[in-house]
C-alpha atoms as a PDB file:
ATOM      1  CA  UNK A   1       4.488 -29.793 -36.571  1.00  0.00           C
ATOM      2  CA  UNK A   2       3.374 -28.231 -40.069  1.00  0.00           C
ATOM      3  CA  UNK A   3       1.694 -25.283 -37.888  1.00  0.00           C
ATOM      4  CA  UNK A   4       4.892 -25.072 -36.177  1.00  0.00           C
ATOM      5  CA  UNK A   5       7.167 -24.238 -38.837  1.00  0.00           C
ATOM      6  CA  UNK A   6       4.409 -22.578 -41.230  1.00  0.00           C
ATOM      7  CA  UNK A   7       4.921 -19.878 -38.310  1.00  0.00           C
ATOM      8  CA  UNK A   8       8.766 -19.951 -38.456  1.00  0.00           C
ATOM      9  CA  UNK A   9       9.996 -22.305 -35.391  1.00  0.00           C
ATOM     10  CA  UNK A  10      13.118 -23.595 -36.646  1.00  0.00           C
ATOM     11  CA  UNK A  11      12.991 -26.880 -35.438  1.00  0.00           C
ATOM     12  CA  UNK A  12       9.746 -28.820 -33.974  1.00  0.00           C
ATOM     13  CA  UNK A  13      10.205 -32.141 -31.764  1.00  0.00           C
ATOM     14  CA  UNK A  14       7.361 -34.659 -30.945  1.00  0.00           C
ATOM     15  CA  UNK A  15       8.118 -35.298 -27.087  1.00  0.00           C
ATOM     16  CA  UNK A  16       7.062 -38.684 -26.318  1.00  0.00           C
ATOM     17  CA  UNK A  17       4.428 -37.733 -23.003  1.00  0.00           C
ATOM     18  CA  UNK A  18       1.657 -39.063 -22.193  1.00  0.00           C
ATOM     19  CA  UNK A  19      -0.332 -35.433 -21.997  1.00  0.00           C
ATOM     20  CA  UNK A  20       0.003 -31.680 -23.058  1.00  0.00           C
ATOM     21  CA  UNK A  21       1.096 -31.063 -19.425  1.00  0.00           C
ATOM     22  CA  UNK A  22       2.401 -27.431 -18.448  1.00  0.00           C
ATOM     23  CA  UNK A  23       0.905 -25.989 -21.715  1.00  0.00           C
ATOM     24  CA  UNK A  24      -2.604 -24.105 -22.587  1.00  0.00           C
ATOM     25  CA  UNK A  25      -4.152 -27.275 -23.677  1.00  0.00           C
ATOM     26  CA  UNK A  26      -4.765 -28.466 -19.870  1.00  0.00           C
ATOM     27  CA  UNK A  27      -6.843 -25.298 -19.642  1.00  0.00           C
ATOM     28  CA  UNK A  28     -10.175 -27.273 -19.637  1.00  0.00           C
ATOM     29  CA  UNK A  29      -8.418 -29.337 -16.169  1.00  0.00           C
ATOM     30  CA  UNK A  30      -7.946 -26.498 -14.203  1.00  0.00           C
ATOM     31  CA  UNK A  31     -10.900 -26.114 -12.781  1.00  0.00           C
ATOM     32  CA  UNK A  32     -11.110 -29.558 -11.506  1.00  0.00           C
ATOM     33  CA  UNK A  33      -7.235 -29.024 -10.052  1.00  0.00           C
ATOM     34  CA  UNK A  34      -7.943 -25.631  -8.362  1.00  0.00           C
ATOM     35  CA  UNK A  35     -11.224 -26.864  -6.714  1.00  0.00           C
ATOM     36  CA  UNK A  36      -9.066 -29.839  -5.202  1.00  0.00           C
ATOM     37  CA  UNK A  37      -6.507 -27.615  -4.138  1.00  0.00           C
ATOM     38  CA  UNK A  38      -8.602 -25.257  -2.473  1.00  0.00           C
ATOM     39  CA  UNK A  39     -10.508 -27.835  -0.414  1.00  0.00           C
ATOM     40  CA  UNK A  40      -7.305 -29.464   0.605  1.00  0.00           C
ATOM     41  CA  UNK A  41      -5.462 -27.890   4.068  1.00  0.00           C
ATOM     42  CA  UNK A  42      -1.909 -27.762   3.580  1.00  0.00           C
ATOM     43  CA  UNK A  43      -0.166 -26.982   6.505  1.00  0.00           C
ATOM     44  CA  UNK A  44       3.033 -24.136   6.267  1.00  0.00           C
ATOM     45  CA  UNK A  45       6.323 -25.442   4.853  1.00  0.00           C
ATOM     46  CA  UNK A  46       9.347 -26.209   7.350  1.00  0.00           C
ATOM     47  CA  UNK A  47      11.130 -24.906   4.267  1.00  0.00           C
ATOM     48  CA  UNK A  48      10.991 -22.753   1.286  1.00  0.00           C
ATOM     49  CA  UNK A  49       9.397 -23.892  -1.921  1.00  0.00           C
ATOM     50  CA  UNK A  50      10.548 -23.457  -5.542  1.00  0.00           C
ATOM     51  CA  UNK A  51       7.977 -23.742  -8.034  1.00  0.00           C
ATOM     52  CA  UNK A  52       8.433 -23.304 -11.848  1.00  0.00           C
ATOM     53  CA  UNK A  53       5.720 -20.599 -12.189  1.00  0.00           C
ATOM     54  CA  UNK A  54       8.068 -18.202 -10.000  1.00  0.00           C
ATOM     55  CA  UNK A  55      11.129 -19.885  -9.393  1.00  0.00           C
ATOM     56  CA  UNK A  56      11.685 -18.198  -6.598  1.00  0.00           C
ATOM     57  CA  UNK A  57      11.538 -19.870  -2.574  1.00  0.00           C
ATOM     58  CA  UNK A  58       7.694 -19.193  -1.129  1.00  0.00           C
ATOM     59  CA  UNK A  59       6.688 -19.694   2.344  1.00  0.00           C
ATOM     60  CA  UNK A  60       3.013 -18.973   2.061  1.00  0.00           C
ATOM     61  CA  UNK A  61       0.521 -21.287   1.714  1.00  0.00           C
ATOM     62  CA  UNK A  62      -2.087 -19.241  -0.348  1.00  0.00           C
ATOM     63  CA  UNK A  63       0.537 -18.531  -3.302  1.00  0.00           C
ATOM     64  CA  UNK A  64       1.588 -22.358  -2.916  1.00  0.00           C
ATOM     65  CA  UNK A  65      -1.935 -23.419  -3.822  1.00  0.00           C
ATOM     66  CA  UNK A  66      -1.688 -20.686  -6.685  1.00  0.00           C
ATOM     67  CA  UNK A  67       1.507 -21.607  -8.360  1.00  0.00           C
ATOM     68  CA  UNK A  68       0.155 -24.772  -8.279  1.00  0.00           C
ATOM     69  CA  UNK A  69      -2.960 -24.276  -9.969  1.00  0.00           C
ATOM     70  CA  UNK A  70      -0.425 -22.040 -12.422  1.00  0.00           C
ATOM     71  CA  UNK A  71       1.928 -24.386 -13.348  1.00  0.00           C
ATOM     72  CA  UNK A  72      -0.809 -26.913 -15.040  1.00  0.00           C
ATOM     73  CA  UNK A  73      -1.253 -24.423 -17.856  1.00  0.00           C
ATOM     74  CA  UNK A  74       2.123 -22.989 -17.604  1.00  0.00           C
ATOM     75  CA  UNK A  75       5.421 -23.432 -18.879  1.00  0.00           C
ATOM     76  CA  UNK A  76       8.265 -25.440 -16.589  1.00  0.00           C
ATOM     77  CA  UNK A  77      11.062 -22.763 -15.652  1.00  0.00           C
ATOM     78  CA  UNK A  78      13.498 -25.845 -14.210  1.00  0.00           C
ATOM     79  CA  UNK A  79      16.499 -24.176 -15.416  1.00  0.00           C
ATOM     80  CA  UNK A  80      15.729 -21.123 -14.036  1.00  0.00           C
ATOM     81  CA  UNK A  81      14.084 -22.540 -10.239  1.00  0.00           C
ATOM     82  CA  UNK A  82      17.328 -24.470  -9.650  1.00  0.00           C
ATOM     83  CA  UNK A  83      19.611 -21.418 -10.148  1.00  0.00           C
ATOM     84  CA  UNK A  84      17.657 -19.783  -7.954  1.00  0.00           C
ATOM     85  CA  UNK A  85      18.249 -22.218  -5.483  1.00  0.00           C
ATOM     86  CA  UNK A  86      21.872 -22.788  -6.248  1.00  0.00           C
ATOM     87  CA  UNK A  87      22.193 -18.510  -5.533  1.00  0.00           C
ATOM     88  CA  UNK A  88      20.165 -18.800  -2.512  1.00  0.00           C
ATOM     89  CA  UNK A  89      22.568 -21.516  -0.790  1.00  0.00           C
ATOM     90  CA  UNK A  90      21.505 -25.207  -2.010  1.00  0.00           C
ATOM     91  CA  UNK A  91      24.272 -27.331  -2.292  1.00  0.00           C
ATOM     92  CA  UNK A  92      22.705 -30.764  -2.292  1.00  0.00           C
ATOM     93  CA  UNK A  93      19.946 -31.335  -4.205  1.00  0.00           C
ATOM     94  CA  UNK A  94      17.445 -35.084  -3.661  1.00  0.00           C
ATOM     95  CA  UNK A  95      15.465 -36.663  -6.139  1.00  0.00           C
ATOM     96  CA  UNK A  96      12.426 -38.666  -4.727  1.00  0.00           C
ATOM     97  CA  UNK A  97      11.429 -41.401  -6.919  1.00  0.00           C
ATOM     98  CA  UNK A  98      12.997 -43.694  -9.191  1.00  0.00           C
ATOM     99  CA  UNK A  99      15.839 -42.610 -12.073  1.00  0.00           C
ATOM    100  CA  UNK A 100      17.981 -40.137 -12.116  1.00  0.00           C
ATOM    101  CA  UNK A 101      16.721 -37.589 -14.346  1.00  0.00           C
ATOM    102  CA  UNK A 102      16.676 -34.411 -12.078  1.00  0.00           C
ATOM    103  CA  UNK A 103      19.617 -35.166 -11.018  1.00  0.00           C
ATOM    104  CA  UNK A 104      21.308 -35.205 -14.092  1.00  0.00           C
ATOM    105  CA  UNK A 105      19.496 -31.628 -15.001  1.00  0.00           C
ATOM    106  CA  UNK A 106      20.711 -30.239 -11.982  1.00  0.00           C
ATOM    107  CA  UNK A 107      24.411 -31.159 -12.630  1.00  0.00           C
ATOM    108  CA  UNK A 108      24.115 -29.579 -16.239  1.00  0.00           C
ATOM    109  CA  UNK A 109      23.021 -26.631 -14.605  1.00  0.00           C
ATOM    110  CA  UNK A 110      25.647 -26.687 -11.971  1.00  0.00           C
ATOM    111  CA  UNK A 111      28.134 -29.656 -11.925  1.00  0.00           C
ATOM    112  CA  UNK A 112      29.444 -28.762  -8.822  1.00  0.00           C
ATOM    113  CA  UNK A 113      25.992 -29.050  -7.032  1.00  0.00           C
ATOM    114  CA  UNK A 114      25.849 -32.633  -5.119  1.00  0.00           C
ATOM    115  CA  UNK A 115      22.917 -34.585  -5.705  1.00  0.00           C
ATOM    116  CA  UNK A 116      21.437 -38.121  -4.204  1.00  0.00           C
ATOM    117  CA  UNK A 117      18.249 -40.199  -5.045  1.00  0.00           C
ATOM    118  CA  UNK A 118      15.558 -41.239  -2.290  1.00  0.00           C
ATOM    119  CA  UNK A 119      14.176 -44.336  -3.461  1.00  0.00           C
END
């Protein structure tokens, strides 16, 4: 935090995670993640998918496997991904899991989008 605002950020927050996730830190894990995903056959999407490295739908399966070797090291563009998906016709939006978090991101992005849990 001292580094931090030494170098001007105006404010610093400790986020309560349990790893440097989506940063430059998890560097030394991406070999380990990109030799997994490599060896592992993923079969072509019935649908567009939005990752955070390009926010943008993809229907290949080679720059799948490389956004998601990407977004270990880089940054989460949520904001930006759901937008997308909002301008490209998504209108109901499903979080799988427990909570509700996603959901509640997506309606501050867009209250009007309609969203539903899967758990």
């Amino acid at each position: 935090m001292r580094k931090l605002k030494e170098a001007g950020a105006k404010r610093a927050l400790p986020l309560p995670v349990g790893g440097a996730f989506h940063s430059p830190l998890m560097e030394p894990a991406k070999l380990k993640l990109e030799a997994a995903i490599n060896s592992t056959t993923f079969a072509d999407p019935i649908c567009p998918v939005y990752q955070n490295v390009s926010t943008t739908a993809v229907t290949d399966v080679k720059t799948i496997k490389t956004n998601l070797i990407a977004q270990l090291t880089a940054p989460v563009k949520w904001t930006q991904s759901v937008q997308n998906m909002i301008k490209d016709g998504a209108t109901l939006f499903i979080e799988c899991g427990p909570g509700k978090v996603l959901q509640g991101l997506v309606k501050k992005i867009n209250k009007d989008s309609e969203t539903q849990p899967l758990s």
